[in-house]
N, C-alpha and C. Protein backbone atom coordinates (compact mmCIF):
# COMPACT_ATOMS: atom_id res chain seq x y z
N UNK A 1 -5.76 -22.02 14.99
CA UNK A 1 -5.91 -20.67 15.50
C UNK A 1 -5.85 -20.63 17.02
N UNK A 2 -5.11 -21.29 17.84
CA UNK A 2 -5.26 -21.73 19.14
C UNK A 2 -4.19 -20.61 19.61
N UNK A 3 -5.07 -19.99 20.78
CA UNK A 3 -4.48 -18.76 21.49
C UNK A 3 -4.53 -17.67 20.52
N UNK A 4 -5.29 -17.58 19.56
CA UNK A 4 -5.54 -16.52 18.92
C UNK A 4 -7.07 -15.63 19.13
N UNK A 5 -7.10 -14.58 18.85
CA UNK A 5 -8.82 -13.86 19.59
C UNK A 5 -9.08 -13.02 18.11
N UNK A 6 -10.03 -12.96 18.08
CA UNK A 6 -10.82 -11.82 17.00
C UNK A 6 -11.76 -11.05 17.49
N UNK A 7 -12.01 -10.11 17.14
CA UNK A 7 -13.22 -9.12 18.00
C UNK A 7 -13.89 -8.36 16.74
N UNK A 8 -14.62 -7.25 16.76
CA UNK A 8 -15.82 -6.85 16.08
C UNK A 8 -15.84 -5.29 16.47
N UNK A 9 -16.06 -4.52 15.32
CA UNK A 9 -16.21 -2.85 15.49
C UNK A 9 -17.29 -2.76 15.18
N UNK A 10 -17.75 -1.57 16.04
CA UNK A 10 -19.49 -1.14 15.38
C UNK A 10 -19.81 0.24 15.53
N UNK A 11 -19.80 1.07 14.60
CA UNK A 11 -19.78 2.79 14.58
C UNK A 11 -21.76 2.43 14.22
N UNK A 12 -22.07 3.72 15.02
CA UNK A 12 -23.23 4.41 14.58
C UNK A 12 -23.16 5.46 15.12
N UNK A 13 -23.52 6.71 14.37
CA UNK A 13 -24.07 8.24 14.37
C UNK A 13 -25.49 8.45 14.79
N UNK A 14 -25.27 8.69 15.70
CA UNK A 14 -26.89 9.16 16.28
C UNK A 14 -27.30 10.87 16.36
N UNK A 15 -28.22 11.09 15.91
CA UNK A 15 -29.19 12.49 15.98
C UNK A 15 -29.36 12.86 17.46
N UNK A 16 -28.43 12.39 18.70
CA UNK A 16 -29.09 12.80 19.74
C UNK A 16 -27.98 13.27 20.40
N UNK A 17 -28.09 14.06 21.46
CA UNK A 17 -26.50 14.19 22.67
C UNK A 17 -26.31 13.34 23.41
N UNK A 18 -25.07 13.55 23.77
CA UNK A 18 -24.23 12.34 24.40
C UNK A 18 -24.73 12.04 25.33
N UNK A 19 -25.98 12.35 26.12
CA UNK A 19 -26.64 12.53 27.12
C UNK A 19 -27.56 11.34 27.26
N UNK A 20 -28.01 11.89 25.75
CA UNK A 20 -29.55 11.10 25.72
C UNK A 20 -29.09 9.53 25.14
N UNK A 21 -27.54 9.40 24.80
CA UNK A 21 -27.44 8.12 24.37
C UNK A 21 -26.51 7.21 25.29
N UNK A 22 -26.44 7.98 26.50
CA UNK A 22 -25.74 7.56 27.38
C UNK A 22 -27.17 6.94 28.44
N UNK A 23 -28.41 7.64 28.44
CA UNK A 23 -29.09 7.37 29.35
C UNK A 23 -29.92 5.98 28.39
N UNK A 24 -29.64 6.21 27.08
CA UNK A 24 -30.52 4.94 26.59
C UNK A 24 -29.26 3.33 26.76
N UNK A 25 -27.85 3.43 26.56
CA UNK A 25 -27.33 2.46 27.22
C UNK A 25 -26.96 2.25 28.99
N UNK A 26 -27.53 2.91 29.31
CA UNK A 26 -27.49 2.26 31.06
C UNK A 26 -29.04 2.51 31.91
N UNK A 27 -29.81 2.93 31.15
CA UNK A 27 -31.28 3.08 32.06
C UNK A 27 -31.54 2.10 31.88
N UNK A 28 -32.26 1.01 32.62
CA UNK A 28 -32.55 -0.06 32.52
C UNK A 28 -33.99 -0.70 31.66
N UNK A 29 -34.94 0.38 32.09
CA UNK A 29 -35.93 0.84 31.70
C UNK A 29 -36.02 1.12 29.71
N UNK A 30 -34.94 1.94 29.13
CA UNK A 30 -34.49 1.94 27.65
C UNK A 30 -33.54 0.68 27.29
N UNK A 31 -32.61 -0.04 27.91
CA UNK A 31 -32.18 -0.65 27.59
C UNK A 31 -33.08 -1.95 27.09
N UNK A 32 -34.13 -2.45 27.93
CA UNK A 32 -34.87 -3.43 27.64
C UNK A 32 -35.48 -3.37 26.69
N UNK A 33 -35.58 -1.85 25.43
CA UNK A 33 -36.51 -1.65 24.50
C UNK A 33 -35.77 -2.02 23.38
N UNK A 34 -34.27 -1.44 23.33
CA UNK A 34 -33.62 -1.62 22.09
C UNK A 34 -32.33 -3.05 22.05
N UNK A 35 -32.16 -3.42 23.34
CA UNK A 35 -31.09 -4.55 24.16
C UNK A 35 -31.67 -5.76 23.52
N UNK A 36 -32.57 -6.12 24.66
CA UNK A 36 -32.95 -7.46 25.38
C UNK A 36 -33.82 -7.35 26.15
N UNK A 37 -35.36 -7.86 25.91
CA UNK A 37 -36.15 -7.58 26.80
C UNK A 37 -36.11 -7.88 28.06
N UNK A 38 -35.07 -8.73 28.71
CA UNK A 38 -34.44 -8.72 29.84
C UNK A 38 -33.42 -8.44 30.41
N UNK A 39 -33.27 -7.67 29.69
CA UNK A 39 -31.75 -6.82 29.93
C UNK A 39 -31.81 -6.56 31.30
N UNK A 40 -30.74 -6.68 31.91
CA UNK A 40 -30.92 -5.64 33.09
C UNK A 40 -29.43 -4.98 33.77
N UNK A 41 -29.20 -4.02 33.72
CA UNK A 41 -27.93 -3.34 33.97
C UNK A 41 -27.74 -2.65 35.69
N UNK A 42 -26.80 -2.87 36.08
CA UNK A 42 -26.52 -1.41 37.05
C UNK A 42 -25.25 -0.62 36.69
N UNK A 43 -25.40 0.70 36.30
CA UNK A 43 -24.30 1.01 35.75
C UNK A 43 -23.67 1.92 36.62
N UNK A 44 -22.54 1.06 36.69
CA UNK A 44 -21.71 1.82 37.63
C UNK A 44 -20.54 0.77 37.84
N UNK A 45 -19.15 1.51 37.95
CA UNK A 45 -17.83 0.53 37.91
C UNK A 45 -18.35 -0.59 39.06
N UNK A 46 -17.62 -1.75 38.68
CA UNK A 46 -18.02 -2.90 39.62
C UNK A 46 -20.10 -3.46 39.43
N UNK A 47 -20.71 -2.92 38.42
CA UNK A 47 -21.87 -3.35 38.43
C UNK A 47 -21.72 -4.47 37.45
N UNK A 48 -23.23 -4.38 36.69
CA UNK A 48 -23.62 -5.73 36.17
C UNK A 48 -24.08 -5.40 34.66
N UNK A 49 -24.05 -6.41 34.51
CA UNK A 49 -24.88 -6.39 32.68
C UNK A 49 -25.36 -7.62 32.48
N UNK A 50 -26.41 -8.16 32.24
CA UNK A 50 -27.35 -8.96 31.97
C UNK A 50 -27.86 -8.49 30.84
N UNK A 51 -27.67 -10.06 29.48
CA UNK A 51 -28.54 -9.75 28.56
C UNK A 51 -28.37 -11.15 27.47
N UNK A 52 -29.51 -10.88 26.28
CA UNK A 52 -29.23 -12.21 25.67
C UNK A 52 -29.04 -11.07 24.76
N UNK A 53 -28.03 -11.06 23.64
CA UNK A 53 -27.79 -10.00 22.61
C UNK A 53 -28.25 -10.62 21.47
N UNK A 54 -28.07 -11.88 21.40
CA UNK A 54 -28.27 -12.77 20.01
C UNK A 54 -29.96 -13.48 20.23
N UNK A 55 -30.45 -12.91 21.36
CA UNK A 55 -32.06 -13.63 21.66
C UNK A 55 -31.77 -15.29 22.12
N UNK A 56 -30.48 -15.99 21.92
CA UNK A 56 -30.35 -17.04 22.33
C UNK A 56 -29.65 -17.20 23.60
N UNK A 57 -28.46 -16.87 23.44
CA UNK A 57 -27.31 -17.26 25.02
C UNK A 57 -27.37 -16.00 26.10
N UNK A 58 -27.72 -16.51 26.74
CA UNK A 58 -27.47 -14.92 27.55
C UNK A 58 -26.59 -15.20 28.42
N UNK A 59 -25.63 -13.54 28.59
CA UNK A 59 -24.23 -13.37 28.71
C UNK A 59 -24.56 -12.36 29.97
N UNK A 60 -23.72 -12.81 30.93
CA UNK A 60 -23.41 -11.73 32.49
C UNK A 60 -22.14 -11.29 31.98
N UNK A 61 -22.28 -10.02 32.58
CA UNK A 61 -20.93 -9.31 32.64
C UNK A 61 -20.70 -7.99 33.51
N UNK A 62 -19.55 -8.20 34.20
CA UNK A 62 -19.10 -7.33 35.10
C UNK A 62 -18.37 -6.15 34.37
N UNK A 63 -19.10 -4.65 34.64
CA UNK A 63 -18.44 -3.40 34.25
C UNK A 63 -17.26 -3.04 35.39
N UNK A 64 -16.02 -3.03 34.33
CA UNK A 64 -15.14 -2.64 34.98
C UNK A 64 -14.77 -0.77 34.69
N UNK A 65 -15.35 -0.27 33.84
CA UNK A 65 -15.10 1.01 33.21
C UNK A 65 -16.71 1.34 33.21
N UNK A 66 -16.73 2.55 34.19
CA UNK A 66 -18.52 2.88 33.62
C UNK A 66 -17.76 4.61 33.97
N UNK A 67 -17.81 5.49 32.70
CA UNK A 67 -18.02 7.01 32.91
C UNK A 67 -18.67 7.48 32.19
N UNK A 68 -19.94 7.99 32.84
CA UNK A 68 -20.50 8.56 32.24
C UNK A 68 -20.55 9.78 30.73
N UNK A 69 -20.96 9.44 30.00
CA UNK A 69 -21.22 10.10 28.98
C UNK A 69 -20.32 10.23 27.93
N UNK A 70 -19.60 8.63 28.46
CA UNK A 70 -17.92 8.51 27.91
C UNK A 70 -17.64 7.08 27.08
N UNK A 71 -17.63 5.98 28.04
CA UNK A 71 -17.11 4.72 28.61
C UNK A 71 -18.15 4.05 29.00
N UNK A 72 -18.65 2.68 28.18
CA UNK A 72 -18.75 1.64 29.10
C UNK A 72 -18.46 0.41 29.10
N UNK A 73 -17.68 -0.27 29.22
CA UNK A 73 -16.68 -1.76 29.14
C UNK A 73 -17.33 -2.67 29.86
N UNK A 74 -17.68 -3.62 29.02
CA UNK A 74 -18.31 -5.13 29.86
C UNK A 74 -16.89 -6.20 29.97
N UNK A 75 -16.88 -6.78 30.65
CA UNK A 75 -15.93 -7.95 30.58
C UNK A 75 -16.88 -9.09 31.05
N UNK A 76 -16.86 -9.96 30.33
CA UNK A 76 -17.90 -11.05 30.37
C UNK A 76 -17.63 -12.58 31.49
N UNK A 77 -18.29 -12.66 31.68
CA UNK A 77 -17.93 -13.70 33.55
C UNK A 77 -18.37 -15.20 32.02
N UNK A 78 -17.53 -16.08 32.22
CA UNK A 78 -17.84 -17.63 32.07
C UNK A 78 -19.31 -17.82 32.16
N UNK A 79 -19.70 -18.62 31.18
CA UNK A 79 -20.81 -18.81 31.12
C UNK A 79 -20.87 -20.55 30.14
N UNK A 80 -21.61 -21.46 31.19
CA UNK A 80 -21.92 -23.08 30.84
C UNK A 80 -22.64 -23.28 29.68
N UNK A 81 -23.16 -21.97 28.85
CA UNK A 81 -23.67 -21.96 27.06
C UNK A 81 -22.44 -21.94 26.26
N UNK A 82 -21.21 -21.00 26.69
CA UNK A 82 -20.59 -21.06 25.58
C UNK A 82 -19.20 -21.96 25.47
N UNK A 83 -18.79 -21.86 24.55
CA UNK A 83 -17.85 -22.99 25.00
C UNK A 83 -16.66 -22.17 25.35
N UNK A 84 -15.89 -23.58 26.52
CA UNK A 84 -14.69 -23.11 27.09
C UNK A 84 -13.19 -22.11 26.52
N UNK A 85 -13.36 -21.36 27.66
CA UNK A 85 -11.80 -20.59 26.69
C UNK A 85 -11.32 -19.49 27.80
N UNK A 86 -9.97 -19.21 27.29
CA UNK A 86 -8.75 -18.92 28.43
C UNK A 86 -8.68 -17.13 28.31
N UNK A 87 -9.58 -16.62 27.04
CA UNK A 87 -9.61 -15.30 26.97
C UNK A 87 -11.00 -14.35 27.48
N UNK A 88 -10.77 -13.13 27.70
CA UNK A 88 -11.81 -12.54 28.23
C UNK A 88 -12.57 -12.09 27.10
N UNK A 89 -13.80 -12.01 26.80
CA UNK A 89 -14.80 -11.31 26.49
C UNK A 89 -15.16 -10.17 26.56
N UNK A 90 -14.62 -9.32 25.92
CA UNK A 90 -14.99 -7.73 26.13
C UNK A 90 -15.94 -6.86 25.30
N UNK A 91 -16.54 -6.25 25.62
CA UNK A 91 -17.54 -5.44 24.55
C UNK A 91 -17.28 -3.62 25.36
N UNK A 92 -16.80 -2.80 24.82
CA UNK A 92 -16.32 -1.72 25.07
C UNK A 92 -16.79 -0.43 24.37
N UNK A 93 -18.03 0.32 25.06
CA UNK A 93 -19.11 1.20 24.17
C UNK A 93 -18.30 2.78 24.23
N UNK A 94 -18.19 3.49 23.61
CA UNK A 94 -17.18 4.61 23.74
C UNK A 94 -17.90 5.42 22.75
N UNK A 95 -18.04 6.54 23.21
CA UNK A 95 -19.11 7.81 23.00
C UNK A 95 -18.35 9.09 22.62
N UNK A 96 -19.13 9.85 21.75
CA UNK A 96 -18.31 11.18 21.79
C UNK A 96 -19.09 12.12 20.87
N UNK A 97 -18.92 13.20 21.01
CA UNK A 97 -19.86 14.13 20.27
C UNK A 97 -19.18 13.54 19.01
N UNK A 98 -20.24 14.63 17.98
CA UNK A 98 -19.90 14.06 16.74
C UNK A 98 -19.95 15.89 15.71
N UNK A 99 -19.06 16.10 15.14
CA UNK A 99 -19.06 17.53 14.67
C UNK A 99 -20.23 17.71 14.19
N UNK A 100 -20.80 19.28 13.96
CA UNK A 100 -22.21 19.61 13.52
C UNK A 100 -23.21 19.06 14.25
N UNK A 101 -22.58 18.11 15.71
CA UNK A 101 -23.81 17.99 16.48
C UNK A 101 -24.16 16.18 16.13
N UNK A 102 -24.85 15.78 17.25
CA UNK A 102 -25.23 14.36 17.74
C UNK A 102 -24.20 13.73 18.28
N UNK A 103 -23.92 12.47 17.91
CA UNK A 103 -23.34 11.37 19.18
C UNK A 103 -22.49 10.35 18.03
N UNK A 104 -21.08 10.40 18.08
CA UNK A 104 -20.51 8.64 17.28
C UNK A 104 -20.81 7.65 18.85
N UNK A 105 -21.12 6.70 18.61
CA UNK A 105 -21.16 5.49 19.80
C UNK A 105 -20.48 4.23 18.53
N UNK A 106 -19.15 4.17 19.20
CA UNK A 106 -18.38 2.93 18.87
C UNK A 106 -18.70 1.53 19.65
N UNK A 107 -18.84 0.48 19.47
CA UNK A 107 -18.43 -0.54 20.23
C UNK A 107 -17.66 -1.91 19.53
N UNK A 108 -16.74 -1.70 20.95
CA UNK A 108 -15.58 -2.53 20.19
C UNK A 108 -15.84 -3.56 21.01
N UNK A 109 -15.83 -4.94 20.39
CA UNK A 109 -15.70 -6.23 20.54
C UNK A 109 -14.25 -7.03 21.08
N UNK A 110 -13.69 -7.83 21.58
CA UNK A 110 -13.11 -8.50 21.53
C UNK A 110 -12.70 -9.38 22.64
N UNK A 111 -11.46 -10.41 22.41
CA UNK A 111 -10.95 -11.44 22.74
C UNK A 111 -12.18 -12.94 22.66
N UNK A 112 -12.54 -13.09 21.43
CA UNK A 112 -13.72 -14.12 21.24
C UNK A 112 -12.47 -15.30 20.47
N UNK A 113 -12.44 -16.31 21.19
CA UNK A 113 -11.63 -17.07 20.48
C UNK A 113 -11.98 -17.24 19.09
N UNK A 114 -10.26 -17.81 18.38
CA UNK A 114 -9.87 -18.02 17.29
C UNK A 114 -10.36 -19.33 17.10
N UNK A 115 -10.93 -20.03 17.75
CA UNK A 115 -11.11 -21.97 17.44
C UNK A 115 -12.06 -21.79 17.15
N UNK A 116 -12.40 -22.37 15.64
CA UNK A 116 -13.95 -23.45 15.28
C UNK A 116 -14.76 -23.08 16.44
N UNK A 117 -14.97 -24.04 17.08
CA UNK A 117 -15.92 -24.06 17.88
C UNK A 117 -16.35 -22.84 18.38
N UNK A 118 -15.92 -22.16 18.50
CA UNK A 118 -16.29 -20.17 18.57
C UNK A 118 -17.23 -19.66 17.28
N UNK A 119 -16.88 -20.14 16.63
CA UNK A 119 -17.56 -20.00 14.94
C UNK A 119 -18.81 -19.11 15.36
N UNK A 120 -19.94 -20.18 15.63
CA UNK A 120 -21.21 -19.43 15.56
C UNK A 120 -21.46 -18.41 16.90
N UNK A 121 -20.53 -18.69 17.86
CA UNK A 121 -20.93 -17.69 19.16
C UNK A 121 -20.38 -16.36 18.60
N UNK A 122 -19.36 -16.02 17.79
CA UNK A 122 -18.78 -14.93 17.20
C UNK A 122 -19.75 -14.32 16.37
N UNK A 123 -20.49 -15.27 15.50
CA UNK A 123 -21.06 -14.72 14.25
C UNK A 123 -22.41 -13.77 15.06
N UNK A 124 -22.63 -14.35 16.16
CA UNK A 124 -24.04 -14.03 16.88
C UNK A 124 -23.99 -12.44 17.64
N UNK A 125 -23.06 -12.99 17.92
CA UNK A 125 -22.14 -11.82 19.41
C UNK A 125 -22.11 -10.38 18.35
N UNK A 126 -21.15 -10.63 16.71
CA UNK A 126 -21.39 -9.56 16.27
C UNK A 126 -22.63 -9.06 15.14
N UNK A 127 -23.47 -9.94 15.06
CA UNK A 127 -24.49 -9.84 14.53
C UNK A 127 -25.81 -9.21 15.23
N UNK A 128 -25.60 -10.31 16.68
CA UNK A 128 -26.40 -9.40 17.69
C UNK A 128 -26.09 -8.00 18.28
N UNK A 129 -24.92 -7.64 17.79
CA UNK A 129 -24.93 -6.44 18.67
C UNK A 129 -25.05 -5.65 17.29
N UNK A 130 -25.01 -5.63 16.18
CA UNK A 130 -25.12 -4.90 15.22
C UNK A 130 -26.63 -4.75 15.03
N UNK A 131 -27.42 -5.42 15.42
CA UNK A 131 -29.02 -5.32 15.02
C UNK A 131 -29.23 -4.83 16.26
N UNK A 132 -28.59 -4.75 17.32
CA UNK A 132 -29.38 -4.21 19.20
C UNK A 132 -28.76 -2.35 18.36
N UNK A 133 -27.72 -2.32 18.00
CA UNK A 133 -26.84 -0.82 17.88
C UNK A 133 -28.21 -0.35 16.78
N UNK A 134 -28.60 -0.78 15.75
CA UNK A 134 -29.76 -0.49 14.84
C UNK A 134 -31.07 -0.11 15.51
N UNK A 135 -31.43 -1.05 16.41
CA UNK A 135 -32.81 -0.84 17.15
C UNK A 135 -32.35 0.51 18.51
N UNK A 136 -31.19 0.73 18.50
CA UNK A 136 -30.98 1.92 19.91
C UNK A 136 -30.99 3.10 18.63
N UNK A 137 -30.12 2.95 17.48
CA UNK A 137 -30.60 4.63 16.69
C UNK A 137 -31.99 4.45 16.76
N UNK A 138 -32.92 3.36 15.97
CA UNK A 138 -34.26 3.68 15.89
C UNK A 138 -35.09 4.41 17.27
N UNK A 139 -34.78 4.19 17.99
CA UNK A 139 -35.62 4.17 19.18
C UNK A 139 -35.12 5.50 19.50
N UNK A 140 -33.52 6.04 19.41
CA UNK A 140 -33.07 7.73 19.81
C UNK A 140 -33.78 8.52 19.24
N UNK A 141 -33.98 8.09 17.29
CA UNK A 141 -33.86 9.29 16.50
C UNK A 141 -35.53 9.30 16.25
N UNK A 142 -36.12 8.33 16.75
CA UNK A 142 -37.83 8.55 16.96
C UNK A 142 -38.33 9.14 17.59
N UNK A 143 -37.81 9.10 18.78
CA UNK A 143 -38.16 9.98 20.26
C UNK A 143 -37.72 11.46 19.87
N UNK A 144 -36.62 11.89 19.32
CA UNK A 144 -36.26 13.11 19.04
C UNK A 144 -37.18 13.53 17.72
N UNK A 145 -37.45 12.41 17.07
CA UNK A 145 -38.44 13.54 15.70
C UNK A 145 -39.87 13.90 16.87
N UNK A 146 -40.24 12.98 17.01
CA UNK A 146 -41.11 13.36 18.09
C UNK A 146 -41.31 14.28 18.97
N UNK A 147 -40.35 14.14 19.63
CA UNK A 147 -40.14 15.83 20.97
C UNK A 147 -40.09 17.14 19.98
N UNK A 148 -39.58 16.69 18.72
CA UNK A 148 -39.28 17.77 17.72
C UNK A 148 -40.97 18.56 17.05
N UNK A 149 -41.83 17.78 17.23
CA UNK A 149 -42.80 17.98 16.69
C UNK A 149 -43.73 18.41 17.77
């Protein structure tokens, strides 16, 4: 599978506006609740992303796409945990109302090499971000039954 990449889709429907799920992926403050308890972001084109997604490797990455209430694209900087490779790392969060009201938040995965040795950093990368995307609805659609009450 050499020079080949695979990547990872992840839809969730959230109960909230594009607002409130835009401020829970770039406040730094919400991100650390449903992320990585050390998450730490600056969001804004040319900022940062810090985080361990899988609780084990933690991954830097430079935002090259940050619009608000839209867009936010990590491209992931080399890192001496995972193993070597010639493709970029992308994780790409893309927002949009959702008819009858709330939020779709997609995130698309990719260029994670095709070699073995990628095996378990892949399985993590989309495992971890599928259980962080689970703990950000919990944490939206709690706060809103709440304010609701």
């Amino acid at each position: 599978m050499k020079d080949k990449t695979r990547g990872y889709a992840h839809r969730i429907d959230l109960a909230a506006d594009v607002q409130t799920v835009w401020q829970a992926l770039t406040d730094p403050a919400l991100l650390t609740t449903w992320c990585s308890p050390k998450a730490e972001i600056r969001a804004r084109a040319g900022g940062l992303f810090r985080a361990c997604v899988d609780r084990v490797t933690e991954l830097e990455a430079h935002i090259d796409v940050c619009e608000p209430g839209r867009r936010l694209r990590l491209i992931y900087l080399p890192s001496p945990a995972l193993p070597p490779s010639d493709s970029a790392l992308i994780d790409d969060f893309i927002l949009e109302p959702a008819r009858g009201g709330g939020t779709i938040l997609r995130l698309l995965g990719s260029g994670v090499p095709g070699d073995p040795e990628w095996d378990t950093q892949y399985l993590r990368l989309r495992a971890g971000w599928q259980a962080a995307m689970t703990r950000l609805k919990a944490l939206i659609e709690i706060a809103a039954r709440r304010r609701a009450t």
